[in-house]
C-alpha atoms as a PDB file:
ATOM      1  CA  UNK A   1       6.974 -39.377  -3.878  1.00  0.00           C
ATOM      2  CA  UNK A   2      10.529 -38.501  -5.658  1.00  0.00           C
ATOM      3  CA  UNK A   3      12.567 -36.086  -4.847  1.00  0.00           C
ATOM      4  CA  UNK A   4      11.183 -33.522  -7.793  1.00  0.00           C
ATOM      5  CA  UNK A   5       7.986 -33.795  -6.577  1.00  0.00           C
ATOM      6  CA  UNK A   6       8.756 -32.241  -3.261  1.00  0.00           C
ATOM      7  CA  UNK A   7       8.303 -28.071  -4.213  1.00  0.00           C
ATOM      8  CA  UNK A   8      11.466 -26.559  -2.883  1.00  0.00           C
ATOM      9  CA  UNK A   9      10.707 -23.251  -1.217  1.00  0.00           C
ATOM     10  CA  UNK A  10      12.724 -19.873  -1.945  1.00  0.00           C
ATOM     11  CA  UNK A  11      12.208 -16.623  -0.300  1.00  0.00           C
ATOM     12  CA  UNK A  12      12.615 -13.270  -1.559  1.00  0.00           C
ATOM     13  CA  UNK A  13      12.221  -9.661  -0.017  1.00  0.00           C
ATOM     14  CA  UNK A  14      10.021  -7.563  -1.933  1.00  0.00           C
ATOM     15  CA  UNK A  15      10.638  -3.631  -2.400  1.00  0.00           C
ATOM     16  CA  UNK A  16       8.235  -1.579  -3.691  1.00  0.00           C
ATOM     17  CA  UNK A  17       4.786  -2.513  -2.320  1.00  0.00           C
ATOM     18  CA  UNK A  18       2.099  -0.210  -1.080  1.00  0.00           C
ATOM     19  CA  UNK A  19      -1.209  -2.706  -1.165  1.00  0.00           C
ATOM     20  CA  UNK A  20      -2.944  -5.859  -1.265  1.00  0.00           C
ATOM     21  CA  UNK A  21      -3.464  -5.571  -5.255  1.00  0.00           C
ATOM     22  CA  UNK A  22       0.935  -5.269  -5.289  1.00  0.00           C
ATOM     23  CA  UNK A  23       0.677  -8.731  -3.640  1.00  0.00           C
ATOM     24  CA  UNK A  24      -1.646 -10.085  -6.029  1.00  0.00           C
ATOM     25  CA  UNK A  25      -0.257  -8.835  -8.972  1.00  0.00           C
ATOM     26  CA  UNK A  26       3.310 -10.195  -7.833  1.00  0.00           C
ATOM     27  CA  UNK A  27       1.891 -13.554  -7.296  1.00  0.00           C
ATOM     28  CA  UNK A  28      -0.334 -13.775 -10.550  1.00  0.00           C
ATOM     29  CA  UNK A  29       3.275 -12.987 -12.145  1.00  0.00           C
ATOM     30  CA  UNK A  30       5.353 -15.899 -10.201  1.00  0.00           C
ATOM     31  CA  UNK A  31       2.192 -18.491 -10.771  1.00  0.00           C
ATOM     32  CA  UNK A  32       2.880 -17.419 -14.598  1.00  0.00           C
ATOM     33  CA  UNK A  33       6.492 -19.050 -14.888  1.00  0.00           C
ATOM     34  CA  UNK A  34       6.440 -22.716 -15.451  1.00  0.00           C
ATOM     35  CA  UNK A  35       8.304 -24.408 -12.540  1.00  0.00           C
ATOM     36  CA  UNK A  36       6.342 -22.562  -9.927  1.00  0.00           C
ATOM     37  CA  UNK A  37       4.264 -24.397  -8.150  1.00  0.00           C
ATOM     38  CA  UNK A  38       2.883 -21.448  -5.395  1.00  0.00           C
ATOM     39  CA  UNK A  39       3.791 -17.991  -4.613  1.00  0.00           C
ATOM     40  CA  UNK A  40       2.598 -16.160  -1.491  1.00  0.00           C
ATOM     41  CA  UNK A  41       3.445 -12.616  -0.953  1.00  0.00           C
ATOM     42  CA  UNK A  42       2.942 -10.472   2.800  1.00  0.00           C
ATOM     43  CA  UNK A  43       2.213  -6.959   2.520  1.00  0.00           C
ATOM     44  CA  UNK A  44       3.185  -6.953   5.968  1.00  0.00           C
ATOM     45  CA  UNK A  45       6.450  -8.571   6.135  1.00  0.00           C
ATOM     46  CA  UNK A  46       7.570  -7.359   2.457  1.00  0.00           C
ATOM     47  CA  UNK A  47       8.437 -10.875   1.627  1.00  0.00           C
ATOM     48  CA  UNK A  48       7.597 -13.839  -0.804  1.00  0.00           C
ATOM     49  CA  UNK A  49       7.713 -17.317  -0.883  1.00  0.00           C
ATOM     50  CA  UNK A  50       8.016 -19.495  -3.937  1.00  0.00           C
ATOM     51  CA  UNK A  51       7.528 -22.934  -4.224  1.00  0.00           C
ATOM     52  CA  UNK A  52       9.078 -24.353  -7.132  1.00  0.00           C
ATOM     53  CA  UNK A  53       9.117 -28.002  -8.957  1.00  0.00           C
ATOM     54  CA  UNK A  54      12.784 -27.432 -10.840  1.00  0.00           C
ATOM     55  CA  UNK A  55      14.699 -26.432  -8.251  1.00  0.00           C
ATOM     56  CA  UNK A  56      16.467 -22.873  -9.102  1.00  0.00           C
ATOM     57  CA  UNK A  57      15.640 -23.068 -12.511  1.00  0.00           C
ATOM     58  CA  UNK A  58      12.624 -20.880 -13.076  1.00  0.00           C
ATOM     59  CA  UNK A  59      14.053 -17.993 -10.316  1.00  0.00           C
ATOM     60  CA  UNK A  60      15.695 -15.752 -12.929  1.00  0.00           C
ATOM     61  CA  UNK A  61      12.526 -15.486 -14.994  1.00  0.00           C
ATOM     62  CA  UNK A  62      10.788 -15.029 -11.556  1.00  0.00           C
ATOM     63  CA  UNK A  63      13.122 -12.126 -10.996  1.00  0.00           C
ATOM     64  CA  UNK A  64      13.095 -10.735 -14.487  1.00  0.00           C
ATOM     65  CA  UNK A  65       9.112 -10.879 -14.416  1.00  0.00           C
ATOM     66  CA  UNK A  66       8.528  -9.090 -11.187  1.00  0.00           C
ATOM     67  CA  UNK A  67      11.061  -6.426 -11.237  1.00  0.00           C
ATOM     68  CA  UNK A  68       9.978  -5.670 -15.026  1.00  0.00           C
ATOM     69  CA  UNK A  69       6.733  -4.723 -13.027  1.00  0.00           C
ATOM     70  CA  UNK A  70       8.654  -2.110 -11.057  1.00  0.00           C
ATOM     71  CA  UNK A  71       9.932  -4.008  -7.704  1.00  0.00           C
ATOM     72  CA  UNK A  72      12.828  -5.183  -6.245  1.00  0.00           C
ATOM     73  CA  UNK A  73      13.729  -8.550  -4.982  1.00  0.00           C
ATOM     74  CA  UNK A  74      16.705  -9.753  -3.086  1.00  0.00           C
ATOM     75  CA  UNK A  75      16.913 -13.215  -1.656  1.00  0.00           C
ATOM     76  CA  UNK A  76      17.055 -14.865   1.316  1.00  0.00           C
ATOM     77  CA  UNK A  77      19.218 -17.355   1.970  1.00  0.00           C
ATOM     78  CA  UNK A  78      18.550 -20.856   2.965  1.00  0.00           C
ATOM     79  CA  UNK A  79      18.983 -21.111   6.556  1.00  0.00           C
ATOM     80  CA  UNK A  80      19.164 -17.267   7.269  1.00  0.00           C
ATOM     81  CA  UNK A  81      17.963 -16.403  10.662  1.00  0.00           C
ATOM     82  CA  UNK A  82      14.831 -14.369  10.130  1.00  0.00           C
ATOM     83  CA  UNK A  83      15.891 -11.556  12.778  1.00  0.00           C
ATOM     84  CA  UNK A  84      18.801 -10.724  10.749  1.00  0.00           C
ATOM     85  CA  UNK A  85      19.225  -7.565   9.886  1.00  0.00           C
ATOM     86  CA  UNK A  86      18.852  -6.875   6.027  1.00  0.00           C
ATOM     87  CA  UNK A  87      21.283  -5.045   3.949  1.00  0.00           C
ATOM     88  CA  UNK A  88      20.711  -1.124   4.041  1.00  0.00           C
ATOM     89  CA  UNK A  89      23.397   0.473   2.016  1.00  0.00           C
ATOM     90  CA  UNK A  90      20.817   1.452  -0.123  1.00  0.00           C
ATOM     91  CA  UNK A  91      19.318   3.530   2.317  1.00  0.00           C
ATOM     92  CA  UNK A  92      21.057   6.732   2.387  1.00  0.00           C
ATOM     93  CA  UNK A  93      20.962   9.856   4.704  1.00  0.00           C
ATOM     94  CA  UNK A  94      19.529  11.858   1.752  1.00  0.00           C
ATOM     95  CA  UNK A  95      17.049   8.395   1.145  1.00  0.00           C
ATOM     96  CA  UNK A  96      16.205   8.557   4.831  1.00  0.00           C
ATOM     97  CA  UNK A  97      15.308  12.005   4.824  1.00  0.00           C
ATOM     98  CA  UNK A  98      12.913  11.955   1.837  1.00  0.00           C
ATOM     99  CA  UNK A  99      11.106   8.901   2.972  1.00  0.00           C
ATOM    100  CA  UNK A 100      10.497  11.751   6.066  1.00  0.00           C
ATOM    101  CA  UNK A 101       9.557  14.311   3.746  1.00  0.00           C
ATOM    102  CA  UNK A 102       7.047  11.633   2.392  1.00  0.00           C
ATOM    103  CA  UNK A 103       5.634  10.494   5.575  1.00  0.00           C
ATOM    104  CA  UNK A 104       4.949  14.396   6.628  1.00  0.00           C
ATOM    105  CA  UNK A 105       3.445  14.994   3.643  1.00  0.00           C
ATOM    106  CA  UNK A 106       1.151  12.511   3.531  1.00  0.00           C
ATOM    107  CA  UNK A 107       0.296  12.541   7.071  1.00  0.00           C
ATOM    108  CA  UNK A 108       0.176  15.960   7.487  1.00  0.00           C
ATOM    109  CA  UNK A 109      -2.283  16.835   4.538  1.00  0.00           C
ATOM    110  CA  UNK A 110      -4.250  13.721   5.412  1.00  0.00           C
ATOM    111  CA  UNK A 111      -5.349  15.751   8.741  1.00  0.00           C
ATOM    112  CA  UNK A 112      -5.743  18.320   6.872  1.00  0.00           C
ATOM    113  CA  UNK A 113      -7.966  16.981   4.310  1.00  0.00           C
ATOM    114  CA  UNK A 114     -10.220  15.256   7.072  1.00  0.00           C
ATOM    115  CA  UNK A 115     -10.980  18.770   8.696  1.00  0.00           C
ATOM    116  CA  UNK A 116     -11.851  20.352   5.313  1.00  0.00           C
ATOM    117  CA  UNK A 117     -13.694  16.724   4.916  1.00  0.00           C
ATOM    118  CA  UNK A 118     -15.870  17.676   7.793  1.00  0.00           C
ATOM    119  CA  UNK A 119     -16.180  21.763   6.854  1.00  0.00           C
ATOM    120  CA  UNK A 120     -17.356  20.759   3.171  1.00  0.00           C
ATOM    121  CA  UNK A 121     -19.549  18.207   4.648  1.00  0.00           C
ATOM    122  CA  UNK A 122     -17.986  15.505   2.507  1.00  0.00           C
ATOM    123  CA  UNK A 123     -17.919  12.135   3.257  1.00  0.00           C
ATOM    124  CA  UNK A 124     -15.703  10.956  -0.445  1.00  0.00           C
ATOM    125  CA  UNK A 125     -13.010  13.939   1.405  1.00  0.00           C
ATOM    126  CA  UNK A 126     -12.710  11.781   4.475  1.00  0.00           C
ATOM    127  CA  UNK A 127     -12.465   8.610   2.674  1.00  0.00           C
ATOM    128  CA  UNK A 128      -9.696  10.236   0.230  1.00  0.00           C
ATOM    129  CA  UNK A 129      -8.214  11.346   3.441  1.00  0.00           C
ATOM    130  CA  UNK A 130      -7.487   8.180   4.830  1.00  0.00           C
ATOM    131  CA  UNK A 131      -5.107   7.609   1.816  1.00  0.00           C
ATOM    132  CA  UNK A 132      -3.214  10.270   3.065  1.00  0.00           C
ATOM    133  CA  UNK A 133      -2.966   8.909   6.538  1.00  0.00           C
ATOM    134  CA  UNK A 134      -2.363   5.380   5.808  1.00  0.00           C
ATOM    135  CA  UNK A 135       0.671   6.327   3.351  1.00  0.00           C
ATOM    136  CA  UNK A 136       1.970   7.919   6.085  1.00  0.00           C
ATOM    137  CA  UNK A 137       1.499   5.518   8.808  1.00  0.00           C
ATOM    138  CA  UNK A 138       3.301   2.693   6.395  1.00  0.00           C
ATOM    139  CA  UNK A 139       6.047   5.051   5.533  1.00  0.00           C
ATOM    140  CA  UNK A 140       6.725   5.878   9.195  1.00  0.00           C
ATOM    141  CA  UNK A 141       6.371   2.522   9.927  1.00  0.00           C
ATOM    142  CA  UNK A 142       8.411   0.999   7.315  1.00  0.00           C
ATOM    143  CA  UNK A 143      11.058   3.694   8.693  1.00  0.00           C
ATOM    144  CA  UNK A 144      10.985   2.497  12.517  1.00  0.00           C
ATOM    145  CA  UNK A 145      10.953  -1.533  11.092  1.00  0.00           C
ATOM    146  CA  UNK A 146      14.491  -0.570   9.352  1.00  0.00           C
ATOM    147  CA  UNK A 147      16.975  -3.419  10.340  1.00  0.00           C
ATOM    148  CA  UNK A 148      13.982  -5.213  12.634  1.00  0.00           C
ATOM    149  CA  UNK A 149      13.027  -8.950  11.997  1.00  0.00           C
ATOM    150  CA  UNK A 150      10.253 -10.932  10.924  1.00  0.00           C
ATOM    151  CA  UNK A 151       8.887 -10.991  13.998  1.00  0.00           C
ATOM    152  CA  UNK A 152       8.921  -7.380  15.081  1.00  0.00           C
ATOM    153  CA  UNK A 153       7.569  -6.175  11.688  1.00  0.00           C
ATOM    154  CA  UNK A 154       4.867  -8.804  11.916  1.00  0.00           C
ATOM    155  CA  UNK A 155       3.959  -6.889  15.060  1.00  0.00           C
ATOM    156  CA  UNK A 156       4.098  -3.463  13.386  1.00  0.00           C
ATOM    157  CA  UNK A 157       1.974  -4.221  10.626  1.00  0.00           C
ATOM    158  CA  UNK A 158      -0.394  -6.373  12.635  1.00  0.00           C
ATOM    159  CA  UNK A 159      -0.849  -2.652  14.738  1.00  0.00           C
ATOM    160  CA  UNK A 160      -0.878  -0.848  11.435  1.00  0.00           C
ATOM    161  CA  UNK A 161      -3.633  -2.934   9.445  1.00  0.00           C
ATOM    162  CA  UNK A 162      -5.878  -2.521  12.911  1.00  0.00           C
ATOM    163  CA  UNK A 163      -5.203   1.416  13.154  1.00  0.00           C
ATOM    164  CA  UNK A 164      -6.297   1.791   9.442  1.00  0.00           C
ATOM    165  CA  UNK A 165      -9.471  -0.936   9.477  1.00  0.00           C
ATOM    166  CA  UNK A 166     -10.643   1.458  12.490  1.00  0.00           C
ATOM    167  CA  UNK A 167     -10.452   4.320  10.158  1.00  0.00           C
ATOM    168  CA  UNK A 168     -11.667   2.696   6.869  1.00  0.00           C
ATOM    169  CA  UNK A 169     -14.474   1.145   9.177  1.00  0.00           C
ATOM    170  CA  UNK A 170     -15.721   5.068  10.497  1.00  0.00           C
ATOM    171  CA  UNK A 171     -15.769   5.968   7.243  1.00  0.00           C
ATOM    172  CA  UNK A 172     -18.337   3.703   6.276  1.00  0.00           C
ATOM    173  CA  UNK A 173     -20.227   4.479   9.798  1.00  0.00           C
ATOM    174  CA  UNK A 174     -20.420   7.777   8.631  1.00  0.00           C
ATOM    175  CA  UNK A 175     -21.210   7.198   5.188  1.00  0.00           C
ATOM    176  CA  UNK A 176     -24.274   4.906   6.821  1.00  0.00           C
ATOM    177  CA  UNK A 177     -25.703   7.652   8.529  1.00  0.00           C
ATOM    178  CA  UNK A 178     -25.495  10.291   6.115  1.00  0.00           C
ATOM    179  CA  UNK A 179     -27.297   8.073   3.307  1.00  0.00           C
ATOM    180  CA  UNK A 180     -29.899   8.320   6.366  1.00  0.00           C
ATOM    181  CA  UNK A 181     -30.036  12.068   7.032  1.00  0.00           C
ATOM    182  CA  UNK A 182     -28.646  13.633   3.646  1.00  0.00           C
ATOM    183  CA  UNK A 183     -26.299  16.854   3.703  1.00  0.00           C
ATOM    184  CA  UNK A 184     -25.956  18.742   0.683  1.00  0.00           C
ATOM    185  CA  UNK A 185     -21.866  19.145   0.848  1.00  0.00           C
ATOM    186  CA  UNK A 186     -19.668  21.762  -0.775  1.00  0.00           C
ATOM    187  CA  UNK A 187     -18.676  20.951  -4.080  1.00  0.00           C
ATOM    188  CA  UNK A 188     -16.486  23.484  -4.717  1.00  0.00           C
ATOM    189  CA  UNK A 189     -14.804  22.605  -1.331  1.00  0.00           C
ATOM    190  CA  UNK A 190     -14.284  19.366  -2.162  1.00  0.00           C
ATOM    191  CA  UNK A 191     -12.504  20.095  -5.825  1.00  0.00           C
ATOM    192  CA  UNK A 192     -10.134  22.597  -3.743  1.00  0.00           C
ATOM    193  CA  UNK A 193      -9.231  19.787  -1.235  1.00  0.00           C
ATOM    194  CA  UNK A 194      -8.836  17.299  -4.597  1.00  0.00           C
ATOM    195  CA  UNK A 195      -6.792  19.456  -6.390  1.00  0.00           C
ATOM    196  CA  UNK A 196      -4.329  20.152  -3.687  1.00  0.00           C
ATOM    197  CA  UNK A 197      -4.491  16.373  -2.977  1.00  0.00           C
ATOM    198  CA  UNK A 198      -3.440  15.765  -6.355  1.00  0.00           C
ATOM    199  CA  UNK A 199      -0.277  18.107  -6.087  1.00  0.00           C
ATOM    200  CA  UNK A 200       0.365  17.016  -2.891  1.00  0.00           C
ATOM    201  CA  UNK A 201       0.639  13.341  -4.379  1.00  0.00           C
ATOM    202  CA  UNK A 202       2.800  14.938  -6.962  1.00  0.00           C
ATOM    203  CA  UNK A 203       5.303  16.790  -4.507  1.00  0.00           C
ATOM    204  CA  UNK A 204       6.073  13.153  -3.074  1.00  0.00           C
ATOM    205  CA  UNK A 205       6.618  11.616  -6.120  1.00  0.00           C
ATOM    206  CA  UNK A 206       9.140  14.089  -7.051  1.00  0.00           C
ATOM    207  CA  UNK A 207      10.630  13.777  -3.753  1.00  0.00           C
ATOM    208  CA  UNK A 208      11.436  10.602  -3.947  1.00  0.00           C
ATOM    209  CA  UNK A 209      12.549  10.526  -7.491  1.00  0.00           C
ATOM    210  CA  UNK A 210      16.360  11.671  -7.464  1.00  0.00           C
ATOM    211  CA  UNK A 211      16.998   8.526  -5.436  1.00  0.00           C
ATOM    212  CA  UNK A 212      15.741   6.070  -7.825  1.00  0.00           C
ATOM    213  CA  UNK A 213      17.901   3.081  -8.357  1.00  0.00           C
ATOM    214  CA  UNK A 214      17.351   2.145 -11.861  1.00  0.00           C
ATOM    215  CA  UNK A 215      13.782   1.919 -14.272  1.00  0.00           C
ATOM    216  CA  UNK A 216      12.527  -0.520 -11.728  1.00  0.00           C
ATOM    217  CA  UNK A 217      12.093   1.999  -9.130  1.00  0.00           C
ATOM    218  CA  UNK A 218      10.873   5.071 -11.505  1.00  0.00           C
ATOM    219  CA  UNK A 219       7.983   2.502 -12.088  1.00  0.00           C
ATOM    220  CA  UNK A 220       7.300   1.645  -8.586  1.00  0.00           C
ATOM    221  CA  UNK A 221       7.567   5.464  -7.900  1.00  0.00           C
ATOM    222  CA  UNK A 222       5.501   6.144 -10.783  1.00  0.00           C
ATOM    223  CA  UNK A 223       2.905   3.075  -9.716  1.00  0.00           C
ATOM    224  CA  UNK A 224       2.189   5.173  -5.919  1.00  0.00           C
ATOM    225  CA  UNK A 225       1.476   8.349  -7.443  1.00  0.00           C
ATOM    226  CA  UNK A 226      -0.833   6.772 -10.008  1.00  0.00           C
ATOM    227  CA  UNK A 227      -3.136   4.918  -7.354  1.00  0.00           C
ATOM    228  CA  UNK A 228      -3.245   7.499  -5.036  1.00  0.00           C
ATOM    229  CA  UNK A 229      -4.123  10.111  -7.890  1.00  0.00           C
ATOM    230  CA  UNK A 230      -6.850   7.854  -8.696  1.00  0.00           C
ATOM    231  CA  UNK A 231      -8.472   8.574  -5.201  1.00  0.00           C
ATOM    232  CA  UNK A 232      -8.136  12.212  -5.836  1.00  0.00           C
ATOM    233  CA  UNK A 233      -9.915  12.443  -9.283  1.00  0.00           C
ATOM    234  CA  UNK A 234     -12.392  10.181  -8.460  1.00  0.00           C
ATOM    235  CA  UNK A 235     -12.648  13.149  -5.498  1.00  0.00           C
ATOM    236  CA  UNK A 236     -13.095  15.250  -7.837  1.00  0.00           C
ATOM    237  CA  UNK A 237     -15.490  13.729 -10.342  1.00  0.00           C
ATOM    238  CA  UNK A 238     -17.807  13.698  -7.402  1.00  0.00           C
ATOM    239  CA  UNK A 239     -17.511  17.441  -6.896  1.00  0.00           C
ATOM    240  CA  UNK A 240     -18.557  17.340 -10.435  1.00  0.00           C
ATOM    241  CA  UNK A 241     -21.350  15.069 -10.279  1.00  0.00           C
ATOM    242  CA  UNK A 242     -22.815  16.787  -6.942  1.00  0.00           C
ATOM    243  CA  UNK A 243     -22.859  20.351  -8.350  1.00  0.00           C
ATOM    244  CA  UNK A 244     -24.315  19.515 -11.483  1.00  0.00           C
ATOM    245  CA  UNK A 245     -27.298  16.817 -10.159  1.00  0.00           C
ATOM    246  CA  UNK A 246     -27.250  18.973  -6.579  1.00  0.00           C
ATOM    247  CA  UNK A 247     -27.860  15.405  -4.423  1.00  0.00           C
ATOM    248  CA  UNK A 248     -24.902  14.227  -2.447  1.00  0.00           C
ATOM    249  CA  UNK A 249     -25.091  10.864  -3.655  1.00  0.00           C
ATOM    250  CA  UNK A 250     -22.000  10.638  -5.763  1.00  0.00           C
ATOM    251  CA  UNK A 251     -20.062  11.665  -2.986  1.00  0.00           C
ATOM    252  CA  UNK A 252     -21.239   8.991  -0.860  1.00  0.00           C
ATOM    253  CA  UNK A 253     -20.449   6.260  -3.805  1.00  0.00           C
ATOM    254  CA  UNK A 254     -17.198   7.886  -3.586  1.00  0.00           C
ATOM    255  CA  UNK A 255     -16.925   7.866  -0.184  1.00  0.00           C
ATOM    256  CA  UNK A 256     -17.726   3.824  -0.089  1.00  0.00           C
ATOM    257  CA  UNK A 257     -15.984   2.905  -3.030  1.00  0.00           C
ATOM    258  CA  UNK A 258     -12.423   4.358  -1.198  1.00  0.00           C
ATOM    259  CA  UNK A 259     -13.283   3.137   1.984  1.00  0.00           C
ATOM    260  CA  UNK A 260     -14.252  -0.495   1.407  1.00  0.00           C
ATOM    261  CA  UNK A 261     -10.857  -0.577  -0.699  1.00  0.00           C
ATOM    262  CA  UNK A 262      -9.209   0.831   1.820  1.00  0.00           C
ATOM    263  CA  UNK A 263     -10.897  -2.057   4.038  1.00  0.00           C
ATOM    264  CA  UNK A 264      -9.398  -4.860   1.968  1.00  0.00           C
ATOM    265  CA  UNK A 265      -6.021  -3.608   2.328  1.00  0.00           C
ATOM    266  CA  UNK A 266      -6.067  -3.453   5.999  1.00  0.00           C
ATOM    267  CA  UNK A 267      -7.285  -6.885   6.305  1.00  0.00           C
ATOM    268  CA  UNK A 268      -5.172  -7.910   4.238  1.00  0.00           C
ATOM    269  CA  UNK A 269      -2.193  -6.326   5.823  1.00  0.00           C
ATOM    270  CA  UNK A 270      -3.804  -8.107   9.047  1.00  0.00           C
ATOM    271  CA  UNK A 271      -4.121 -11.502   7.588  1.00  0.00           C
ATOM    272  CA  UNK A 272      -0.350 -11.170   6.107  1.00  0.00           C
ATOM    273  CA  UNK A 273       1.051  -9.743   9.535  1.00  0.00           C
ATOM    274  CA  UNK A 274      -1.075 -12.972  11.554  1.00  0.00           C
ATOM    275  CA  UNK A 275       0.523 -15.311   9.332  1.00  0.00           C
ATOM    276  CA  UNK A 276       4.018 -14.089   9.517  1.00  0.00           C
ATOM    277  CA  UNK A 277       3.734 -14.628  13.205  1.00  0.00           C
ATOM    278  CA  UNK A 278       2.530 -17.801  13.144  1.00  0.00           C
ATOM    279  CA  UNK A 279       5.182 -19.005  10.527  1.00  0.00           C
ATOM    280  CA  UNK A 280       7.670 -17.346  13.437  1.00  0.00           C
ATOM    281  CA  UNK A 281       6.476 -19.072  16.612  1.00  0.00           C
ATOM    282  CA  UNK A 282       7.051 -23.152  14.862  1.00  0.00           C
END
């Protein structure tokens, strides 16, 4: 075997991921550019690795590839101690504070959309819920990891992926058992709780906006509200559907259509975070 033949490995934190379809799309991206030979990408350590065949060669269309997708890289140097503590200029008292503003938003309508889940008797409400709750538990957490290592936000998103696959899994419990002993629920309820999901979404987006760093983040920005709208009209298409055929079906559909996506994501985020903690402890 030559020395060209051995893939040279390059790793790169990742800003601006929210899910395992991020990951994927980042890595379809990378496997694009001749000269790569693999890309892996952790939701739960924020990083890639590349494996390349030309040495540095193909990294700036890497770069200009992923961040035209609406992420940020920065690389890690060879040898750098994993536990180091990343650069945070970017992260600015005003930053910090709307990242908080985000994480009480999200968490604090996501309890509030699981009570009006249970008053409307909705099951799709709960699941759109969850959203709610796991933005917030990843903002919060990605908060508390500021400046931590590998390791310790291995650990954090190892705890986060369980907490969420708990609630993603009741979901679909209680999905189960209403498919079994049918409840007519509200539909009108459920629009309500949709709509102000929807604005709610909206609120954070704008939050976050006047500290955009250049088109790369507008996208990214742009890319959360858009997925997580998704959850709320598809909410609300169900409040549609169960008014006008009077069965509660399509808000069970819903209700396992969010859930078992919200599923993947947590084992992903489990998988990534076991991993990371492996790759740690050699």
């Amino acid at each position: 075997m030559t020395e060209t033949d051995v893939a040279e490995a390059v790793r790169y934190r990742v800003t601006g991921m929210d899910c395992s379809a991020c990951a994927a799309k980042i890595e379809a991206a990378a496997r694009s550019i001749a000269g790569v030979r693999d890309a892996k990408v952790s939701i739960a350590s924020q990083e890639m690795t590349l494996r390349t065949e030309d040495g540095m060669a193909p990294l700036p269309e890497v770069e200009r590839s992923i961040t035209s997708l609406g992420y940020r890289l920065a690389r890690v140097a060879d040898g750098e101690d994993d536990d180091k503590i990343p650069d945070l200029s970017h992260l600015t008292p005003a930053y910090k504070r709307a990242l908080w503003v985000v994480v009480l938003l999200n968490a604090g309508y996501g309890v509030a959309e699981i009570v009006g889940g249970f008053l409307a008797g909705s099951q799709s409400v709960k699941a759109d819920a969850l959203d709610f709750i796991g933005d917030g538990v990843i903002s919060f957490l990605g908060l508390l990891a500021v400046g931590w290592g590998l390791a310790a936000r291995a650990k954090a998103a190892l705890l986060q992926g369980i907490f969420l696959g708990v609630l993603g899994a009741g979901v679909l419990v209680a999905t189960a058992y209403r498919m079994l002993v049918q409840h007519q629920p509200e539909a009108g309820l459920m629009g309500i709780l949709a709509l102000i999901g929807l604005a709610v979404n909206v609120m954070a987006a704008v939050v976050l906006l006047p500290h955009r760093q250049g088109d790369a983040n507008v996208r990214a920005v742009w890319l959360f509200s858009r997925n997580d709208a998704i959850g709320n009209v598809a909410v609300i298409v169900a409040a549609v559907l169960v008014a006008w055929t009077r069965t509660p079906w399509p808000d069970l559909v819903v209700a396992v259509v969010i859930a078992a996506l919200f599923l993947h994501s947590s084992f992903s985020i489990i998988k990534d975070a076991r991993n990371d903690l492996s790759a740690t402890a050699r």
